[in-house]
C-alpha atoms as a PDB file:
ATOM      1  CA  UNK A   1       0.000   0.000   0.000  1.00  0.00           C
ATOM      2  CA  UNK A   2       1.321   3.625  -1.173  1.00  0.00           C
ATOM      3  CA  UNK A   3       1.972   6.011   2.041  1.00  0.00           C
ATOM      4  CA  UNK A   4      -1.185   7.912   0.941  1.00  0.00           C
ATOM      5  CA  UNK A   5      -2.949   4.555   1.540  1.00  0.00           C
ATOM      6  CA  UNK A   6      -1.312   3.825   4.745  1.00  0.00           C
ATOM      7  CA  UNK A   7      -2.245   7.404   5.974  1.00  0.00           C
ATOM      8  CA  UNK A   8      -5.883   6.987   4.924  1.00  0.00           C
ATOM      9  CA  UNK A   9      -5.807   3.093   7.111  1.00  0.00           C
ATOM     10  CA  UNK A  10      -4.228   5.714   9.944  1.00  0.00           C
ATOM     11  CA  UNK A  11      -6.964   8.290   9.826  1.00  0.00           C
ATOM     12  CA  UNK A  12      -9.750   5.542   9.880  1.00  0.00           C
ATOM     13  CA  UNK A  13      -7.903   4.469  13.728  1.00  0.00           C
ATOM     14  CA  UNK A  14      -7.157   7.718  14.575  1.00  0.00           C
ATOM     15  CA  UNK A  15     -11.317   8.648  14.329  1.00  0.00           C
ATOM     16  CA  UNK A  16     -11.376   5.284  16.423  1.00  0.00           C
ATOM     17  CA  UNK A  17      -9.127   6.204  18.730  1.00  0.00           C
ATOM     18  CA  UNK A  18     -11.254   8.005  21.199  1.00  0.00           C
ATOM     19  CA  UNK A  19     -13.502   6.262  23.731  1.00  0.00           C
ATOM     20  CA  UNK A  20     -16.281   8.635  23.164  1.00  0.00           C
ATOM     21  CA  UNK A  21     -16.540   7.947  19.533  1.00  0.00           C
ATOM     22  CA  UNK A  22     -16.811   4.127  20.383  1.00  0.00           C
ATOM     23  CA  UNK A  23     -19.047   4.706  22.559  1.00  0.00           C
ATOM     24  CA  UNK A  24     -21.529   6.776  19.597  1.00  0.00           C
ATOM     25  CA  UNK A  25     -20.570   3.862  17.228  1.00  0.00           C
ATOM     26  CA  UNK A  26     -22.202   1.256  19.620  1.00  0.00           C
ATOM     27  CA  UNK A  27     -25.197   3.140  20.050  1.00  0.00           C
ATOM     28  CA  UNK A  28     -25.891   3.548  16.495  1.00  0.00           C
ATOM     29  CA  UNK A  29     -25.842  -0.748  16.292  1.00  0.00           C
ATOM     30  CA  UNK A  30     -29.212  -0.858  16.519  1.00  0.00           C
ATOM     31  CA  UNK A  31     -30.014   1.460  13.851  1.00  0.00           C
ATOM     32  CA  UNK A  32     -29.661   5.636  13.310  1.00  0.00           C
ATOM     33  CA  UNK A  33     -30.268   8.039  16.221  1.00  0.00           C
ATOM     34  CA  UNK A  34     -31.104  11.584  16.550  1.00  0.00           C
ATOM     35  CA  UNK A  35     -28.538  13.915  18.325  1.00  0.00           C
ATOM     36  CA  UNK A  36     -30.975  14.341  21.319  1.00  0.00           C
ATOM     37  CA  UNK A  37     -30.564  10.587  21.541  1.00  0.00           C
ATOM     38  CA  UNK A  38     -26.994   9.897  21.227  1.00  0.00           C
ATOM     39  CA  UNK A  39     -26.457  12.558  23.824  1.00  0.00           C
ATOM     40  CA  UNK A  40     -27.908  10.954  27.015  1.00  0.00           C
ATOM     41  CA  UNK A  41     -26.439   8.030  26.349  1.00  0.00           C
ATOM     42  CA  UNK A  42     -22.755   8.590  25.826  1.00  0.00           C
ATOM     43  CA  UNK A  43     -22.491  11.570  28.880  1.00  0.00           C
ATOM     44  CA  UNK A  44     -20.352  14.333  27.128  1.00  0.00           C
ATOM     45  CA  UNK A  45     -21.455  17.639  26.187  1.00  0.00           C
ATOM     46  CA  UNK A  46     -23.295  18.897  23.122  1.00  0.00           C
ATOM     47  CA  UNK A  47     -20.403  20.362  21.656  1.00  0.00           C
ATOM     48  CA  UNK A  48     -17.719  17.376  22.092  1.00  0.00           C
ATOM     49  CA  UNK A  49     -20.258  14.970  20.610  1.00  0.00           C
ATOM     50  CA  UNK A  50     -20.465  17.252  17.770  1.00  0.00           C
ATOM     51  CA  UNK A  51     -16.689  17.023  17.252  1.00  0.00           C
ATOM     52  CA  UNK A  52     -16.937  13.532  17.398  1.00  0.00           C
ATOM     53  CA  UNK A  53     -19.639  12.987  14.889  1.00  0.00           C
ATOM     54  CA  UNK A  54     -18.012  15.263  13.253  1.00  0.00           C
ATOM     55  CA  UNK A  55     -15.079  12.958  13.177  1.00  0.00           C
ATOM     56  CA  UNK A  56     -16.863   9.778  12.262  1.00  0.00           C
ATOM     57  CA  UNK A  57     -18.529  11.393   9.594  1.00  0.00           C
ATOM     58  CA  UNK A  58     -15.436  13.050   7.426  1.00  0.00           C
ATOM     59  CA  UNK A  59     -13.960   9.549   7.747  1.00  0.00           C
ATOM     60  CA  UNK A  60     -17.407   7.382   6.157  1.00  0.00           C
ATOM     61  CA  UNK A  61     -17.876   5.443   9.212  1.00  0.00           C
ATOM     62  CA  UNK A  62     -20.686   7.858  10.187  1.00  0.00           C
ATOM     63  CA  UNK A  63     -23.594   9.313   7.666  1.00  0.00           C
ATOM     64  CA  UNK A  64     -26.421  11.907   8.755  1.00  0.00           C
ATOM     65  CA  UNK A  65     -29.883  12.319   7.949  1.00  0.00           C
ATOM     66  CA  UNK A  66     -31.757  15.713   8.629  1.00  0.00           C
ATOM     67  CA  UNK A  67     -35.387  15.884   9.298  1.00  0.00           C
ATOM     68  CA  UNK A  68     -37.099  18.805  10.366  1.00  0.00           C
ATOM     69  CA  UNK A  69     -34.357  20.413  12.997  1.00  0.00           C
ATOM     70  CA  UNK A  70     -33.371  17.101  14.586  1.00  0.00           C
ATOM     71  CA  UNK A  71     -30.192  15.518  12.599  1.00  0.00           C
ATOM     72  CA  UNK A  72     -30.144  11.575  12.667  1.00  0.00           C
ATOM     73  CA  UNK A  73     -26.811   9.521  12.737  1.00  0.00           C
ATOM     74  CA  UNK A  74     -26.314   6.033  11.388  1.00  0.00           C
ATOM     75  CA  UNK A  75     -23.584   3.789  11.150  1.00  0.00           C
ATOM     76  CA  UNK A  76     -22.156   3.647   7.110  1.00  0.00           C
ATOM     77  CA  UNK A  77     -19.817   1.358   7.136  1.00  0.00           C
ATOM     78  CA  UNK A  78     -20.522  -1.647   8.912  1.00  0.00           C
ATOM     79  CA  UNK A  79     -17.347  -3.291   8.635  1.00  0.00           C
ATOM     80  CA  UNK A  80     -16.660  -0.999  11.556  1.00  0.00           C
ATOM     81  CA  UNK A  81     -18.257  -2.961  13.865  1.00  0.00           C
ATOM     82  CA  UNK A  82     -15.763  -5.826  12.729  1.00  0.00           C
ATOM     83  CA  UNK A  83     -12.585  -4.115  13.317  1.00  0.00           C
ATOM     84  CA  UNK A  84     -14.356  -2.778  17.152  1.00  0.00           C
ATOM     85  CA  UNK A  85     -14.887  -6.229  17.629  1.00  0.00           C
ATOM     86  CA  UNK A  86     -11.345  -7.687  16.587  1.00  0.00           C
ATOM     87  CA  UNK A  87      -9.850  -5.317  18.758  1.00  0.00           C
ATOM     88  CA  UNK A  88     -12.221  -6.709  21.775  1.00  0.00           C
ATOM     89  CA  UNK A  89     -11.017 -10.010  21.175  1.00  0.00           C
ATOM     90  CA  UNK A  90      -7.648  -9.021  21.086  1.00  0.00           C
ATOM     91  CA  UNK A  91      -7.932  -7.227  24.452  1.00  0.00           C
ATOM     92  CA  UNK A  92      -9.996 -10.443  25.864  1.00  0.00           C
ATOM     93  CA  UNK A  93      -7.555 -13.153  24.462  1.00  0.00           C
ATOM     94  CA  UNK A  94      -4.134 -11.231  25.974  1.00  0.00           C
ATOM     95  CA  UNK A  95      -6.123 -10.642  29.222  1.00  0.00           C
ATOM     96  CA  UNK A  96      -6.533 -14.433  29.331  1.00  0.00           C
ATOM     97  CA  UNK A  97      -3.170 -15.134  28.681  1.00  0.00           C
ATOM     98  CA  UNK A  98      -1.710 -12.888  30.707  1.00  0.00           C
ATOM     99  CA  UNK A  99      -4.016 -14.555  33.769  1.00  0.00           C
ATOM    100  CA  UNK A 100      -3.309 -18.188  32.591  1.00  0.00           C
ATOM    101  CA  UNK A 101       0.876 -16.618  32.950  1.00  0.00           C
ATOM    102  CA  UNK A 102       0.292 -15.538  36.678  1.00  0.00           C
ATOM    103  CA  UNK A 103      -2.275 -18.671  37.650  1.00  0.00           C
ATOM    104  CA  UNK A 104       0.784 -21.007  36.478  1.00  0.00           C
ATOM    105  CA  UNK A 105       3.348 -18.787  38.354  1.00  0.00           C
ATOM    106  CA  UNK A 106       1.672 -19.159  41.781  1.00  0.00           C
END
């Protein structure tokens, strides 16, 4: 992959990076969500979960809907979800390992 490619993979991580905007993404599983929704749920203010929609939209993980005055979020990309999930099981299988490690040191 050319370094423009590489940087594009980067960005995609980057907009994953932050806890908050994983937190929006696993909201929307279920299906799109007005602002007024999202809000409540993920605890940060009005203005930071703009940011981060705002994020997860310029990268085409996020699209938006508007009807009437209330804007709706949906997830675009479900592969998303995958790479969330891969990175789960990464976290859960080196957690396991590391307790197997100590349970065989004692």
């Amino acid at each position: 992959m050319s370094n423009t490619g590489n940087q594009l993979v980067s960005n995609i991580f980057k907009a994953l990076s932050h806890p908050a905007r994983l937190q929006i993404i696993k909201q929307l599983v279920d299906g799109s969500l007005c602002v007024c929704e999202i809000l409540p749920r993920v605890e940060i203010e009005q203005s930071n979960a703009s940011q981060h929609l705002s994020v997860l939209k310029s990268q085409g993980i996020l699209s938006s809907r508007k009807e009437g005055a209330m804007v709706f979020y949906e997830i675009k990309r479900p592969e998303v979800l995958e790479i969330i999930q891969l990175a789960e099981h990464m976290i859960v299988t080196e957690l396991e390992e590391t307790k197997s490690l100590v349970e065989r040191s004692f």
